[in-house]
Protein backbone atom coordinates (compact mmCIF):
# COMPACT_ATOMS: atom_id res chain seq x y z
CA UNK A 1 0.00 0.00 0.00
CA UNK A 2 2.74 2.61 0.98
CA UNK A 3 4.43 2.05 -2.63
CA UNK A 4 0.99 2.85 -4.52
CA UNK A 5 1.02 6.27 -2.41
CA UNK A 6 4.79 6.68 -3.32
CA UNK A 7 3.81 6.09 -7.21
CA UNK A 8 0.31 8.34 -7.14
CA UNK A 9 2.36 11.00 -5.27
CA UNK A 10 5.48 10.61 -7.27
CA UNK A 11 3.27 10.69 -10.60
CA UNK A 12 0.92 13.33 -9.60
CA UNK A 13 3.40 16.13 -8.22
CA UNK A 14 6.61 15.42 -10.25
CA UNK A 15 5.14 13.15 -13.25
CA UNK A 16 3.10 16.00 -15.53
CA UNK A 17 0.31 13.23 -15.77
CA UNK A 18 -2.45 15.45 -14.06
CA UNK A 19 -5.18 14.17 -12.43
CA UNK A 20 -5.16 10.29 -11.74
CA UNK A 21 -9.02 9.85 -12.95
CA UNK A 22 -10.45 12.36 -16.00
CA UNK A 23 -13.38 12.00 -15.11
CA UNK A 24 -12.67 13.15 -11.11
CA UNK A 25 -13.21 16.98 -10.36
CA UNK A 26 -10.50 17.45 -7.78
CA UNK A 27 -10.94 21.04 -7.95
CA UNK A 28 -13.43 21.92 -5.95
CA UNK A 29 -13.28 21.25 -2.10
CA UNK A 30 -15.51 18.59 -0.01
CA UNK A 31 -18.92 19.18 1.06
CA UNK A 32 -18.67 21.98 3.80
CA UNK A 33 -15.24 23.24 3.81
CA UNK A 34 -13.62 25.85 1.92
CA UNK A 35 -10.78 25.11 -0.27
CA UNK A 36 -7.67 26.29 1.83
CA UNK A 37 -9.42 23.93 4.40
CA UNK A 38 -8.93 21.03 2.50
CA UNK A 39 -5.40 21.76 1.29
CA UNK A 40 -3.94 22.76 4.63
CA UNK A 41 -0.33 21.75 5.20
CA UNK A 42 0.39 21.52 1.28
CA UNK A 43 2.09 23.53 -0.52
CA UNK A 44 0.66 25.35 -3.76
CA UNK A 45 1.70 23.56 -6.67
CA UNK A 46 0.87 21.95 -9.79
CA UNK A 47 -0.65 18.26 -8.26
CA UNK A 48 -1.94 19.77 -5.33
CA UNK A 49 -5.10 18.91 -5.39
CA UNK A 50 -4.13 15.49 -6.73
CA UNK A 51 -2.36 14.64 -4.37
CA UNK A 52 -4.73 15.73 -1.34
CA UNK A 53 -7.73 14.24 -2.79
CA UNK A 54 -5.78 10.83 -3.24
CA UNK A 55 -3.41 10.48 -0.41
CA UNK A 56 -5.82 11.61 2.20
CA UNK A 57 -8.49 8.91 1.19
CA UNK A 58 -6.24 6.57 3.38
CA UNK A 59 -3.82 8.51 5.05
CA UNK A 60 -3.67 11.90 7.42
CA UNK A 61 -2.52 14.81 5.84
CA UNK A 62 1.17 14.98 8.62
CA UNK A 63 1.74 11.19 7.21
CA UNK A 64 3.12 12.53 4.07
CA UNK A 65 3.32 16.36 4.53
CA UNK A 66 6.02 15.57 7.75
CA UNK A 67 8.08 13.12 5.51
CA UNK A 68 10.11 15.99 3.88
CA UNK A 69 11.55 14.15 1.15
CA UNK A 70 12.79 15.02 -2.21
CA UNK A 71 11.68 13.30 -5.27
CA UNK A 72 14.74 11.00 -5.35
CA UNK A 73 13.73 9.92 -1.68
CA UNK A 74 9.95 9.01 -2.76
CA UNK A 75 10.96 7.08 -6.14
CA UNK A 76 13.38 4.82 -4.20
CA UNK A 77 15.54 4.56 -7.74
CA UNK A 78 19.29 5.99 -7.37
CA UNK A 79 19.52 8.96 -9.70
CA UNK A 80 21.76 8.61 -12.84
CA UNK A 81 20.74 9.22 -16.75
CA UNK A 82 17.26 6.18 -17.39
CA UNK A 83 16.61 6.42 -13.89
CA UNK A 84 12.80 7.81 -15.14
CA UNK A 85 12.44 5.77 -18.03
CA UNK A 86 12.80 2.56 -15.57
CA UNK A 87 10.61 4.07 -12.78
CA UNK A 88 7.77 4.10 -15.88
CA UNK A 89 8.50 1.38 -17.68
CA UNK A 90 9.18 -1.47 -14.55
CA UNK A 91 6.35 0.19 -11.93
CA UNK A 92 3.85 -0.24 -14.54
CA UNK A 93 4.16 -4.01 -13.66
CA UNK A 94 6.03 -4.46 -10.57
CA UNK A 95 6.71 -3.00 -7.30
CA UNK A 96 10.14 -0.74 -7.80
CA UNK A 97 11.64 -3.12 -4.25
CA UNK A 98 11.27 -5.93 -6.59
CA UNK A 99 13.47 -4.11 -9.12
CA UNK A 100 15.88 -2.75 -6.76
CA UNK A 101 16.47 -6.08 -5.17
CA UNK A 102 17.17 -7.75 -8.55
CA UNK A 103 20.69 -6.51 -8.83
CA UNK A 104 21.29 -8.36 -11.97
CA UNK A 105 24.44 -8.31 -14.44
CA UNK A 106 23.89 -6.30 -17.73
CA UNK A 107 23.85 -9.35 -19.54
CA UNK A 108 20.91 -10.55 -17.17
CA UNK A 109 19.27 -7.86 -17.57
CA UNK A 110 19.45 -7.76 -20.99
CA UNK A 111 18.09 -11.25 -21.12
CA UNK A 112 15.72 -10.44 -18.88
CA UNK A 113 14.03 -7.21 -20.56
CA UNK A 114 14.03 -9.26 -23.71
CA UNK A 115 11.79 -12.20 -21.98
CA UNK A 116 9.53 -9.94 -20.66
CA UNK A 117 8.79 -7.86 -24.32
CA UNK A 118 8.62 -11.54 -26.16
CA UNK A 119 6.98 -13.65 -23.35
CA UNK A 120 5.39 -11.58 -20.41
CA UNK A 121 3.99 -8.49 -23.17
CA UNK A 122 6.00 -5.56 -22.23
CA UNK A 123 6.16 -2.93 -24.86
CA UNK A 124 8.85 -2.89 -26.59
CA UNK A 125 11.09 0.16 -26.41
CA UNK A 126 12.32 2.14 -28.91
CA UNK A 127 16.37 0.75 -29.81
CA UNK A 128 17.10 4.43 -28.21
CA UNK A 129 15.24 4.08 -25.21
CA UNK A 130 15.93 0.56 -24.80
CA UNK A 131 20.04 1.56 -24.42
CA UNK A 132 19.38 3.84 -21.91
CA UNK A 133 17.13 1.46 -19.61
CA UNK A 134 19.66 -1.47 -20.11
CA UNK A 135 22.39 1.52 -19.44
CA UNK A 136 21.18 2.27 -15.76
CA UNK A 137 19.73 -1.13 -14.96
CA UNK A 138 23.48 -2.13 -15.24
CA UNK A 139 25.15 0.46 -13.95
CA UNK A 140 22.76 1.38 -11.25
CA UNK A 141 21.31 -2.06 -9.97
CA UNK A 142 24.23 -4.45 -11.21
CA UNK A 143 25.66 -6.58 -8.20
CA UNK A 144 28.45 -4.52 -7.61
CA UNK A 145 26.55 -1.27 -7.43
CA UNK A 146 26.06 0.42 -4.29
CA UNK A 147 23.34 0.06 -2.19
């Protein structure tokens, strides 16, 4: 459950993906309370409303507003050049501690991007695109990377 908040928030505030539902109208506030209300203890900001309206359906406003963290904190993914390409492509399917944990060879994960495009029906990335995830995959979660 705490990795789907991670995602929504993640997608919501940094991802340029809007609202999570077009058909939601997360900008007006709930029955009875005025909209500064509702948002209180979040910052203004493109997602805001996104972000209240789906985190709080679970979780008190000081559960994520005190975690302070930067957006490399709530991905989980060491930063490096793919490092958003793989946070897309893998969460899609799979919980980004299941990637993290692989810590796979290139090679490995080479063979292991092209079994899930032929076998398990991941889109296949452009060549371009598919260098740069196999680039940080093995660079960033190779067994002699750092934790």
């Amino acid at each position: 459950m705490r990795f789907a908040v991670v995602v929504v928030l993640t997608i919501a505030v940094f991802g340029g993906w809007g609202l999570p539902s077009p058909a939601a109208d997360f900008s007006t506030p709930a029955a009875g309370a005025s909209l500064g209300e509702d948002f209180e203890g979040l910052p203004p900001g493109p997602g805001r409303a996104a972000v209240y309206f789906t985190c709080t359906a679970c979780h008190s406003l000081n559960q994520f507003t005190q975690q302070r963290m930067d957006r490399e904190d709530w991905a989980g993914l060491p930063p490096g050049p793919g490092r958003e390409e793989v946070f897309y492509l893998c969460q899609a399917c799979h919980s980004l501690k299941t990637v993290l944990q692989q810590r796979l060879s290139r090679e490995s994960w080479d063979e292991t991007l092209v079994w899930m495009i032929e076998e398990q029906g991941m889109p296949a990335p452009e060549p371009a695109d598919y260098a740069r995830l196999l680039d940080y995959l093995g660079a960033y979660l190779s067994p002699e990377a750092p934790r």
